[in-house]
C-alpha atoms as a PDB file:
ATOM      1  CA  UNK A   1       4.306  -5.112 -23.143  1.00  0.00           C
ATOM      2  CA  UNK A   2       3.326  -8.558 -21.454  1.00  0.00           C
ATOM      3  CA  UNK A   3       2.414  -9.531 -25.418  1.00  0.00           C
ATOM      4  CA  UNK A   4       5.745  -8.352 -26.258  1.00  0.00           C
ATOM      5  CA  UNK A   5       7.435 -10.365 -23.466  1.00  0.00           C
ATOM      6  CA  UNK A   6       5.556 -13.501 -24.343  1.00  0.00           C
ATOM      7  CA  UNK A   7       6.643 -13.580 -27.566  1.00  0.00           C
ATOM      8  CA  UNK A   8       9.886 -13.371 -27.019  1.00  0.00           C
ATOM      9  CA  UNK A   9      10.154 -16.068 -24.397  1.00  0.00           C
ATOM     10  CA  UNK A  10       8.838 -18.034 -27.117  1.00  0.00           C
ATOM     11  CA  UNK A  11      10.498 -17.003 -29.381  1.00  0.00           C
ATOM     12  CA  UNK A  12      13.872 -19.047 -27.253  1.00  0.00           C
ATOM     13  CA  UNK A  13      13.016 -22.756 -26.178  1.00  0.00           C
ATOM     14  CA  UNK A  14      15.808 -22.264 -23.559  1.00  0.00           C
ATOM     15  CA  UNK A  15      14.047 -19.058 -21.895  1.00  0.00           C
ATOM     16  CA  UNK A  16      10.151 -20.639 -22.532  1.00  0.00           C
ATOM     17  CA  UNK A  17      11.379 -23.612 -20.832  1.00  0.00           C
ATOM     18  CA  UNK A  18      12.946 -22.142 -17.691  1.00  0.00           C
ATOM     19  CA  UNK A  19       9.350 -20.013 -17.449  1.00  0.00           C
ATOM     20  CA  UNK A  20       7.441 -22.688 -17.802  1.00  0.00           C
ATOM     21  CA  UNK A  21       9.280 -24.790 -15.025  1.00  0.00           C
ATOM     22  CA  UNK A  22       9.502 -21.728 -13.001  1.00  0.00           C
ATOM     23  CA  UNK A  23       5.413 -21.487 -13.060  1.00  0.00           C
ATOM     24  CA  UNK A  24       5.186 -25.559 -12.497  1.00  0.00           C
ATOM     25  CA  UNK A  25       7.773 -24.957  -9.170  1.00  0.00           C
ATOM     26  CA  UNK A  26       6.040 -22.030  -7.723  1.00  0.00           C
ATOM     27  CA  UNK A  27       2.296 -23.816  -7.845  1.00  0.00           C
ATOM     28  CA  UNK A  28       4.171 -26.588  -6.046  1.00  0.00           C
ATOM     29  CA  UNK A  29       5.363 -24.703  -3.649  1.00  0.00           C
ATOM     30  CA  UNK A  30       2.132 -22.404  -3.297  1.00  0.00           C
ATOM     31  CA  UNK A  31      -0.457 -23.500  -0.276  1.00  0.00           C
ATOM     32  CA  UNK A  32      -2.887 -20.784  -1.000  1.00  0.00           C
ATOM     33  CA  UNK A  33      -2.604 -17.800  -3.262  1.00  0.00           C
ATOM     34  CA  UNK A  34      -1.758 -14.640  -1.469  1.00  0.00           C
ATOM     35  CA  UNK A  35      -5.381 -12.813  -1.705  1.00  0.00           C
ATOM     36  CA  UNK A  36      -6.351 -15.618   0.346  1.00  0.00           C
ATOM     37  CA  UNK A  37      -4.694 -14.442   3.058  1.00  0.00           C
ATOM     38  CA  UNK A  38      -5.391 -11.060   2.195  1.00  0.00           C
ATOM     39  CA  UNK A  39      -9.105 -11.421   1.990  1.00  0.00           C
ATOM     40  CA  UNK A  40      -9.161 -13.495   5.709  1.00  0.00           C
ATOM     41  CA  UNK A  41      -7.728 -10.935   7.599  1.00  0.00           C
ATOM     42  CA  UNK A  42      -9.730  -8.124   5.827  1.00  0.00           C
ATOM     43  CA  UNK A  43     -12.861 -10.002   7.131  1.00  0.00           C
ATOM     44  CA  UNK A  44     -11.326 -10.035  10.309  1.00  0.00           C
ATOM     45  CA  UNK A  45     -10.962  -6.598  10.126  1.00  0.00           C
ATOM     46  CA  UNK A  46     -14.429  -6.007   9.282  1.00  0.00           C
ATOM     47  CA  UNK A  47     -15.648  -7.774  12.217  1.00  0.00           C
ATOM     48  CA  UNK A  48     -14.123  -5.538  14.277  1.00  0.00           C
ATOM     49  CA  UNK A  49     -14.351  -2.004  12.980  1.00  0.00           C
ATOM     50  CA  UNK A  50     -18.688  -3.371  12.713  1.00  0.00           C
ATOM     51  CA  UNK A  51     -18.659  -4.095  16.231  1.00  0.00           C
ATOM     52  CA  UNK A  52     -21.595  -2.159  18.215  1.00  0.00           C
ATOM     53  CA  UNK A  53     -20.641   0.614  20.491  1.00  0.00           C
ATOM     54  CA  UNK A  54     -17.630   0.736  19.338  1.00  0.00           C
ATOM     55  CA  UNK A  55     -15.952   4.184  20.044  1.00  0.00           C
ATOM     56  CA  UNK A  56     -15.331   6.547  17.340  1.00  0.00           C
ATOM     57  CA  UNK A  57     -11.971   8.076  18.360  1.00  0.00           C
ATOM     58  CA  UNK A  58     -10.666   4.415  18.123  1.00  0.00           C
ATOM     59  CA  UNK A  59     -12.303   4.780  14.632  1.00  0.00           C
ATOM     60  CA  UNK A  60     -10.014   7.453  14.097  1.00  0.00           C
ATOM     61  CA  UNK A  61      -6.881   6.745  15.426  1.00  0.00           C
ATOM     62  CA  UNK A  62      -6.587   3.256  14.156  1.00  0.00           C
ATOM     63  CA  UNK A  63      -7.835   4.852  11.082  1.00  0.00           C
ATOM     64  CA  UNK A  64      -4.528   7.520  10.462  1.00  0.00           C
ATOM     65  CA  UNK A  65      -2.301   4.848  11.776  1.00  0.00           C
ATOM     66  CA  UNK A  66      -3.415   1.884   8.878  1.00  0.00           C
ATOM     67  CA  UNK A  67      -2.964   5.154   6.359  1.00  0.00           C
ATOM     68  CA  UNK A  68       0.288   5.696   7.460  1.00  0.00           C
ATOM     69  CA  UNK A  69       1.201   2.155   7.580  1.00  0.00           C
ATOM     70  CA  UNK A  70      -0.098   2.049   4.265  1.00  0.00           C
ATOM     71  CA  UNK A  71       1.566   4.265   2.711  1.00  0.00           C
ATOM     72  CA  UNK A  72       4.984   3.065   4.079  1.00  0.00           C
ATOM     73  CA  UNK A  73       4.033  -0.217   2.830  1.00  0.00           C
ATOM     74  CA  UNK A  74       3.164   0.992  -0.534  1.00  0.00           C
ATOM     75  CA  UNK A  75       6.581   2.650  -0.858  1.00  0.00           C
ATOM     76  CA  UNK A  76       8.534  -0.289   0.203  1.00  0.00           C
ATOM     77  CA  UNK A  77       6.416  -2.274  -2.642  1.00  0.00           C
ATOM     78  CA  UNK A  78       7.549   0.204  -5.258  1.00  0.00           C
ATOM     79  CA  UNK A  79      11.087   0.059  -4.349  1.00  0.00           C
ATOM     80  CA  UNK A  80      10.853  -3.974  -4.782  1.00  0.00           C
ATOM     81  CA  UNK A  81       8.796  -3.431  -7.928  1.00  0.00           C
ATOM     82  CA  UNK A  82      11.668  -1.345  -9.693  1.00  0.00           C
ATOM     83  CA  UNK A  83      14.562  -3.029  -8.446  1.00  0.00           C
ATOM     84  CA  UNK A  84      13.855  -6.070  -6.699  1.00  0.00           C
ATOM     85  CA  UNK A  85      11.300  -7.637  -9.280  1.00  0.00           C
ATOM     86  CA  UNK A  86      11.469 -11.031 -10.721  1.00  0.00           C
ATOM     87  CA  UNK A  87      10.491  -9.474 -13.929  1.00  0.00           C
ATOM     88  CA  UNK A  88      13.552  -7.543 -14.026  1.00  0.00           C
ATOM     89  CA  UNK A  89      15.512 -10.770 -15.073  1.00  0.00           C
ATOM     90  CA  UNK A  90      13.139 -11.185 -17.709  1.00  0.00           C
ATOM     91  CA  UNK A  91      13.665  -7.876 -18.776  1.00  0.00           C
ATOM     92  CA  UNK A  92      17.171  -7.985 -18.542  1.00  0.00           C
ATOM     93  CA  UNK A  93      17.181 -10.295 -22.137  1.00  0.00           C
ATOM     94  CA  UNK A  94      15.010  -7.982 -23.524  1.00  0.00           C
ATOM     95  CA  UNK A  95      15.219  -5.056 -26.244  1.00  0.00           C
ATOM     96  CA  UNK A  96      13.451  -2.704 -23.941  1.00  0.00           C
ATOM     97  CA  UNK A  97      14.354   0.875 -22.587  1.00  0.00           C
ATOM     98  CA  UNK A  98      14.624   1.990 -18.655  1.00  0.00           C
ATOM     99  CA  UNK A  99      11.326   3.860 -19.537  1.00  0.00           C
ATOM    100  CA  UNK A 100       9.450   1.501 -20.479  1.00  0.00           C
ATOM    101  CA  UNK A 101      10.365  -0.957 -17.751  1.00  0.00           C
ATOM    102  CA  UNK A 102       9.356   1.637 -15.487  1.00  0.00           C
ATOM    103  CA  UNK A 103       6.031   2.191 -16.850  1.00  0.00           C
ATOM    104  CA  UNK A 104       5.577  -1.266 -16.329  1.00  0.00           C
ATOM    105  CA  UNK A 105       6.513  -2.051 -13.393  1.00  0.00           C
ATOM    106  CA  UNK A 106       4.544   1.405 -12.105  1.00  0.00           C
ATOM    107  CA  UNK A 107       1.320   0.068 -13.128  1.00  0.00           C
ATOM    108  CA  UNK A 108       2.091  -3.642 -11.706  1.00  0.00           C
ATOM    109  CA  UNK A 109       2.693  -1.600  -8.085  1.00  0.00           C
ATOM    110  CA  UNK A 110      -0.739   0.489  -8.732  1.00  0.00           C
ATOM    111  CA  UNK A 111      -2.773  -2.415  -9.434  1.00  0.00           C
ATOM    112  CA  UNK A 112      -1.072  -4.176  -6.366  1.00  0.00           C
ATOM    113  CA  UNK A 113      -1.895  -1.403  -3.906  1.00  0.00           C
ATOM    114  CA  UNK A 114      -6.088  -1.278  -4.882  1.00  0.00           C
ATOM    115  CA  UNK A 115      -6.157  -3.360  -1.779  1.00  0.00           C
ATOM    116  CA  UNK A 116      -5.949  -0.028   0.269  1.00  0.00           C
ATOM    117  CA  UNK A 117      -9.220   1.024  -1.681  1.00  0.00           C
ATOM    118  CA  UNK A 118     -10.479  -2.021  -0.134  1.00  0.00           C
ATOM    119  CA  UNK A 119      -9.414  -1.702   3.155  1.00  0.00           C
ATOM    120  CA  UNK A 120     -10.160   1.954   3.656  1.00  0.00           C
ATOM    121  CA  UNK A 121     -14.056   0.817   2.144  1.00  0.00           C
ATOM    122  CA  UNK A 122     -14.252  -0.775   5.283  1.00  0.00           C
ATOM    123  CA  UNK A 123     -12.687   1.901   7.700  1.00  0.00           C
ATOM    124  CA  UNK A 124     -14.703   4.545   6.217  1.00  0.00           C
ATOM    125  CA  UNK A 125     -17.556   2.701   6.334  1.00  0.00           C
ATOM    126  CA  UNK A 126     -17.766   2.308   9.635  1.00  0.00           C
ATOM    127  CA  UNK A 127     -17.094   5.364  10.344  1.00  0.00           C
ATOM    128  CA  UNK A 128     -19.683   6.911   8.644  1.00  0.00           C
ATOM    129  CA  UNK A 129     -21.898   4.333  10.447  1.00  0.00           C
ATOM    130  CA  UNK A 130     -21.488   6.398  13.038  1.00  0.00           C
ATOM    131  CA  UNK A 131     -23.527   9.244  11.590  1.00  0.00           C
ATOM    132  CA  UNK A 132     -25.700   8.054   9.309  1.00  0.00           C
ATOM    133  CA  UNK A 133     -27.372   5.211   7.652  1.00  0.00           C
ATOM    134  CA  UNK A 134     -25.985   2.023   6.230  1.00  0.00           C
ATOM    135  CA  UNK A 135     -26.596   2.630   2.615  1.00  0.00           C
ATOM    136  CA  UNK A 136     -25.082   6.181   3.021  1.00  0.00           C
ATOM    137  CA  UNK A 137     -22.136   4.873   5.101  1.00  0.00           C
ATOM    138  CA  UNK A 138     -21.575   2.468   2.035  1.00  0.00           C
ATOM    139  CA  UNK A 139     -21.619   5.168  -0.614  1.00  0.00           C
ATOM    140  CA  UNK A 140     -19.207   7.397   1.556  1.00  0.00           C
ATOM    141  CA  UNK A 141     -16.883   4.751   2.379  1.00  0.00           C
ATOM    142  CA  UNK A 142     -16.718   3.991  -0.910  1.00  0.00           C
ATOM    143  CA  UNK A 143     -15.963   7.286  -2.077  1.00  0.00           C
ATOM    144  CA  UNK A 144     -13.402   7.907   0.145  1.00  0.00           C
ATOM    145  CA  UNK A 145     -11.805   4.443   0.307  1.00  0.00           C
ATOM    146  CA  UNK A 146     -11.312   5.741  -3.273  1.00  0.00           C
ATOM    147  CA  UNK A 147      -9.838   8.942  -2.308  1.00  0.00           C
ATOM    148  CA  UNK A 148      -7.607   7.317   0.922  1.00  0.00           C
ATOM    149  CA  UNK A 149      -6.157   4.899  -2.009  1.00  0.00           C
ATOM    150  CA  UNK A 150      -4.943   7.741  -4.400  1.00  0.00           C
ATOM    151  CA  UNK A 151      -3.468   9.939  -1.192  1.00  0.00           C
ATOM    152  CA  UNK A 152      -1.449   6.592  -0.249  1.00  0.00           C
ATOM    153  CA  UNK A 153       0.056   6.066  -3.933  1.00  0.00           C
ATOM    154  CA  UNK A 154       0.979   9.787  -3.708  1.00  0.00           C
ATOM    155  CA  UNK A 155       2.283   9.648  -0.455  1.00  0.00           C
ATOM    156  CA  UNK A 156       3.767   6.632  -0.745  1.00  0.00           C
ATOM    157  CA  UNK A 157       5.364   7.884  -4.296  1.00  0.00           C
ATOM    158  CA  UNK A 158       7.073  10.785  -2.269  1.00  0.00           C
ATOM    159  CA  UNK A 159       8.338   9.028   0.638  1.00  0.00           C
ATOM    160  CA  UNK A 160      10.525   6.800  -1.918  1.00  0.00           C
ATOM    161  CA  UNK A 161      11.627   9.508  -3.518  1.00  0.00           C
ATOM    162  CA  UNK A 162      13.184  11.706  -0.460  1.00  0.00           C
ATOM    163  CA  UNK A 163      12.868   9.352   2.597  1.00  0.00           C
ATOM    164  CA  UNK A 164      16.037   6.922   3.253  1.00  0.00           C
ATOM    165  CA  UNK A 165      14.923   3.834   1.487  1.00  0.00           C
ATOM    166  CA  UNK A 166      16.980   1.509   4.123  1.00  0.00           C
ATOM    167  CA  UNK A 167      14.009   3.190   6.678  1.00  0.00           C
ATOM    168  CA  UNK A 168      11.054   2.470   4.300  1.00  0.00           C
ATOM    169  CA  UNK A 169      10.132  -1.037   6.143  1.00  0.00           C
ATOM    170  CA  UNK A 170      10.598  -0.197  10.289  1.00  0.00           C
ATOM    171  CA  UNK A 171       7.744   2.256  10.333  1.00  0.00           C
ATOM    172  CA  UNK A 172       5.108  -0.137   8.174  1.00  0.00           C
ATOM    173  CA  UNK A 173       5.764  -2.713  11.128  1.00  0.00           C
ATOM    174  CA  UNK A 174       5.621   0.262  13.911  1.00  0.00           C
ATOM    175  CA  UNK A 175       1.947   1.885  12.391  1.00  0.00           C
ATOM    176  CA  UNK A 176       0.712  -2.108  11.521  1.00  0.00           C
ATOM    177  CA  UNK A 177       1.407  -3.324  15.185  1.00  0.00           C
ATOM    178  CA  UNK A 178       0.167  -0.033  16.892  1.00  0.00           C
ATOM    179  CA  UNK A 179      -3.019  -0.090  14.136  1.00  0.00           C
ATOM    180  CA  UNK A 180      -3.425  -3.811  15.340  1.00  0.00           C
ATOM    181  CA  UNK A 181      -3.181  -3.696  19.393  1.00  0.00           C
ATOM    182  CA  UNK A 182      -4.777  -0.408  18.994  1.00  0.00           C
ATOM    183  CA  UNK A 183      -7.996  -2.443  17.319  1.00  0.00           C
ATOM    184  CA  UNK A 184      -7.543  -5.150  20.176  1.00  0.00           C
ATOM    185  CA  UNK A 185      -7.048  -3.441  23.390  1.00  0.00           C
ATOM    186  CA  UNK A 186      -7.776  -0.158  22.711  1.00  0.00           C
ATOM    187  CA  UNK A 187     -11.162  -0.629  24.775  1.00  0.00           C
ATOM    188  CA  UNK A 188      -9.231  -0.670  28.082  1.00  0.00           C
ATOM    189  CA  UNK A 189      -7.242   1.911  27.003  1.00  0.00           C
ATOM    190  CA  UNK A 190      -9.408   5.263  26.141  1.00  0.00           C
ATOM    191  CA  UNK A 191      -7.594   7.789  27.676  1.00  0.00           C
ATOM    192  CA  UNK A 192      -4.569   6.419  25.213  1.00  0.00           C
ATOM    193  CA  UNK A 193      -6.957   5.881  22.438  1.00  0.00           C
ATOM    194  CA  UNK A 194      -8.120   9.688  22.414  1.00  0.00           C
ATOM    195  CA  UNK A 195      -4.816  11.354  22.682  1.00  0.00           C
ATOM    196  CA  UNK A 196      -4.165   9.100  19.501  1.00  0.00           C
ATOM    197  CA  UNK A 197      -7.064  10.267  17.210  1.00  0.00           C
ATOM    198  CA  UNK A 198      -5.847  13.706  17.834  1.00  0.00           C
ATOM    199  CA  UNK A 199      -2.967  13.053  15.249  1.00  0.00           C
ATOM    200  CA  UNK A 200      -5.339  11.983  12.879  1.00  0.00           C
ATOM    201  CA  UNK A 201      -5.217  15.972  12.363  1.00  0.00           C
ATOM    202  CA  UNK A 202      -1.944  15.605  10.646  1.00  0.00           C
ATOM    203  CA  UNK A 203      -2.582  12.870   8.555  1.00  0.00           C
ATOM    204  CA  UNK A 204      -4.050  13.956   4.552  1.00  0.00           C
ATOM    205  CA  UNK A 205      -6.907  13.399   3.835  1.00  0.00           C
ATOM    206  CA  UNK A 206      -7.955  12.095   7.119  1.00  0.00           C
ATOM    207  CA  UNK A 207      -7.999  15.020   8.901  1.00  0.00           C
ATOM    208  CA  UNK A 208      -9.844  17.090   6.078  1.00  0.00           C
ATOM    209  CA  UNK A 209     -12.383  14.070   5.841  1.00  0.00           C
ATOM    210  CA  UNK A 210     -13.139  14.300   9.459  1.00  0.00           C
ATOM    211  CA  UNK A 211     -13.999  18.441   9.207  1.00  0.00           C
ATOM    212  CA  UNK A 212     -16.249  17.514   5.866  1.00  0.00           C
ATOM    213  CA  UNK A 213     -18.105  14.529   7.767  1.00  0.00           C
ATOM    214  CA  UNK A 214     -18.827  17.287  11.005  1.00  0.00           C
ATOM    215  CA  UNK A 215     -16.943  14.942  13.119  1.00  0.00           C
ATOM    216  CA  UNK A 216     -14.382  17.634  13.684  1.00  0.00           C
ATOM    217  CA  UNK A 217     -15.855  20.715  15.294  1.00  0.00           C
ATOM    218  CA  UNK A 218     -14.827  24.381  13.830  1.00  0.00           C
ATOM    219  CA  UNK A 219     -11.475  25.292  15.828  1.00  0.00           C
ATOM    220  CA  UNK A 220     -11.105  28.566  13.724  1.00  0.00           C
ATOM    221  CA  UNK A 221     -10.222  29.611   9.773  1.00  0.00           C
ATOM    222  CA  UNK A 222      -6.430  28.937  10.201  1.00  0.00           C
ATOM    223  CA  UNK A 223      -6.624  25.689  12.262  1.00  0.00           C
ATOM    224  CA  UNK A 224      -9.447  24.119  10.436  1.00  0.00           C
ATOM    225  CA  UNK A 225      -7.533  24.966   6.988  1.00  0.00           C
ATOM    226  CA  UNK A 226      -4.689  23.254   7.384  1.00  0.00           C
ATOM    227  CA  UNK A 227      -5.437  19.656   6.537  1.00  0.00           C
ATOM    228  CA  UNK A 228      -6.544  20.899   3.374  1.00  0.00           C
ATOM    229  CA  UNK A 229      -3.140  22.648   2.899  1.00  0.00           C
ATOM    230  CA  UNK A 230      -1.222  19.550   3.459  1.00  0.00           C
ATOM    231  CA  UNK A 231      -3.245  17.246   1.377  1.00  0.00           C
ATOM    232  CA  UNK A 232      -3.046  20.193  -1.095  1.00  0.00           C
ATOM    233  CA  UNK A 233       0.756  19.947  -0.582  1.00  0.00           C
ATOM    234  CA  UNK A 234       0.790  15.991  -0.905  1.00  0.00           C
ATOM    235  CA  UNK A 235      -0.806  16.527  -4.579  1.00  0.00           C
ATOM    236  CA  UNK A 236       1.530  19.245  -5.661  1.00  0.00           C
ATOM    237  CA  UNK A 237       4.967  16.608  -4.230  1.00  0.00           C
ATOM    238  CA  UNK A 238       3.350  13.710  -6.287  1.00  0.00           C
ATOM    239  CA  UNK A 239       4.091  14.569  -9.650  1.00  0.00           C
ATOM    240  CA  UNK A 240       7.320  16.083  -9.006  1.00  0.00           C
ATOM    241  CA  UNK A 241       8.117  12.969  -7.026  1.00  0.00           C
ATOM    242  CA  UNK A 242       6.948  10.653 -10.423  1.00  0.00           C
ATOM    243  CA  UNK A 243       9.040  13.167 -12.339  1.00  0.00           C
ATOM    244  CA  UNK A 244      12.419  12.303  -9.946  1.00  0.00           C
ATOM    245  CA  UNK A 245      12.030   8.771 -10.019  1.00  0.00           C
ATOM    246  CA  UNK A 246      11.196   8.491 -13.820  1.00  0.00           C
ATOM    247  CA  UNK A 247      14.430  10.127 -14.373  1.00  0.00           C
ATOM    248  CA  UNK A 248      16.559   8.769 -12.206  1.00  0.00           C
ATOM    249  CA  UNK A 249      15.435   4.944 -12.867  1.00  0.00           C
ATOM    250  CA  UNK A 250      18.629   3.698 -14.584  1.00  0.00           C
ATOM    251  CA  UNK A 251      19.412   0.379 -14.205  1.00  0.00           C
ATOM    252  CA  UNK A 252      22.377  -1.574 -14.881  1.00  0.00           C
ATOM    253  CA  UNK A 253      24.623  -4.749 -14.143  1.00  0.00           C
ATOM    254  CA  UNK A 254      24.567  -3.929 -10.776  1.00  0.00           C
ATOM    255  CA  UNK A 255      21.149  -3.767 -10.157  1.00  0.00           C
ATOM    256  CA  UNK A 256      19.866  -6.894 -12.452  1.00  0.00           C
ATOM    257  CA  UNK A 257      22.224  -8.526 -10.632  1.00  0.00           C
ATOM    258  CA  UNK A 258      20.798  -7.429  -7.414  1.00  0.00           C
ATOM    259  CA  UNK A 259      17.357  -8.154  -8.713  1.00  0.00           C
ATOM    260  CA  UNK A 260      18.755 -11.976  -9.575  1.00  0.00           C
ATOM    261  CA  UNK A 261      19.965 -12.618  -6.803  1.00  0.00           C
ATOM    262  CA  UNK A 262      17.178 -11.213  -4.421  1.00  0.00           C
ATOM    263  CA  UNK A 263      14.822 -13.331  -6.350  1.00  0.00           C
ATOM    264  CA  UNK A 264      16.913 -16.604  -6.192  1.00  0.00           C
ATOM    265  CA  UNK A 265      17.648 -16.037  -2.368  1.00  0.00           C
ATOM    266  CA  UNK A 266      13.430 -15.359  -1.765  1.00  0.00           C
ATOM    267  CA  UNK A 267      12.520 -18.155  -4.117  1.00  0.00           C
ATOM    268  CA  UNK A 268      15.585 -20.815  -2.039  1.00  0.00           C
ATOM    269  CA  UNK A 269      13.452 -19.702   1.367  1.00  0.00           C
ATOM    270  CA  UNK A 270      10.172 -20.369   0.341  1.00  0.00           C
ATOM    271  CA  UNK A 271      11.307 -24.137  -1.430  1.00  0.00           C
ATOM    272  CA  UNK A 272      12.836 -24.956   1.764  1.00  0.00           C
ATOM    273  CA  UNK A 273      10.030 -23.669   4.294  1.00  0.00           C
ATOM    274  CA  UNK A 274       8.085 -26.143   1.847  1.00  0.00           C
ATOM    275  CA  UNK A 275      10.254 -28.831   2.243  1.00  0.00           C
ATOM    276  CA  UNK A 276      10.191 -28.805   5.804  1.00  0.00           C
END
């Protein structure tokens, strides 16, 4: 598809000329690429979570509050990817179906969100500090930073699909702050900190993690299966979720003009913040 594209912006001086000025204007107006950033407050983050004595329920509850924060983040990304893209006005000149623009666009939000994988490395890593070696701590946080990252693309896949989309963006700021002071202050606040790990119950596949890593004691059959039931339930909404947005991803004048014009208003903020 991106070969496809290429060659027919070259295909048109008019159209390889506005791309190429559009790439010369946004390395102008670009301090630092965005992983930059990204990377420098991950390291932050790591310098925290590896702090010694360190409790673990602050482990946990800042750990179900970045997933959920995640995975509100995620699904606000994937509403921008589909409708709100710059590539849609590319797209819009182009001999290409819905379907395929969606397929697209999918996989540019998927690759996006492997910073989760990242950032859940970390979390589970020190948690599993807690209870075993380093190298083992690595392994597991690996493993399920891995498995955190695929339960936030479902989750987040199903929370476009049937939660109000004008609501996606007030609860990623809500989780991220709480996640954040949480991290902070949560030292002075532990009677706070270990009501909030308690949720962590509720939250797939945290809560089934923290029964498989013994850090949850047995409660009885019922109670200790239910985590696995809702990340069970998660995995069966996912597909039927991808099946609902596949089909009802139409776009038309409306929207690429939406898309135009949501580009052109993000890319007049950022040349003026520059100027000033």
């Amino acid at each position: 598809m991106r070969r496809r594209v290429r060659a027919e912006l070259r295909a048109s001086k008019v159209l390889w000329r506005e791309y190429k000025q559009s790439r010369k204007a946004r390395r102008r107006r670009t301090v630092a690429l965005p992983w930059v950033y990204r990377l420098f407050i991950l390291l932050i983050g790591v310098a925290m979570l590896m702090r010694t004595g360190i409790p673990i329920t602050l482990l946990i509850a800042f750990l179900w509050l970045w997933a959920a924060a995640a995975a509100f983040l995620r699904a606000n990304q994937l509403n921008v990817a589909l409708y709100f893209s710059p590539a849609l006005n590319v797209f819009n000149h182009l001999p290409v179906s819905d379907g395929q623009i969606f397929q697209v666009q999918w996989r540019s939000w998927m690759r996006n969100s492997l910073w989760s994988a990242l950032d859940f490395f970390v979390a589970y890593s020190a948690l599993a500090s807690h209870i075993g070696n380093v190298f083992n701590s690595l392994v597991a946080g690996a493993l399920l930073g891995i498995l955190q990252w695929v339960f936030v693309l479902a989750t987040a896949a199903c929370l476009f699909a049937w939660w109000p989309r004008r609501l996606l963006y007030l609860p990623v700021l809500l989780f991220t702050s709480c996640a954040a002071a949480l991290l902070i202050f949560g030292w002075r606040q532990m009677a706070l900190v270990n009501w909030l790990s308690g949720f962590a119950f509720w939250i797939p596949p945290v809560g089934w993690v923290l029964y498989a890593m013994g850090i949850n004691a047995d409660a009885g059959l019922v109670h200790d299966t239910l985590p696995s039931v809702m990340a069970g339930v998660v995995l069966v909404a996912f597909p039927v979720a991808y099946r609902r947005l596949r089909r009802d991803y139409v776009l038309n004048e409306q929207k690429f003009t939406a898309a135009r014009k949501a580009t052109v208003g993000f890319s007049n903020a950022r040349t003026g913040s520059a100027s000033d």
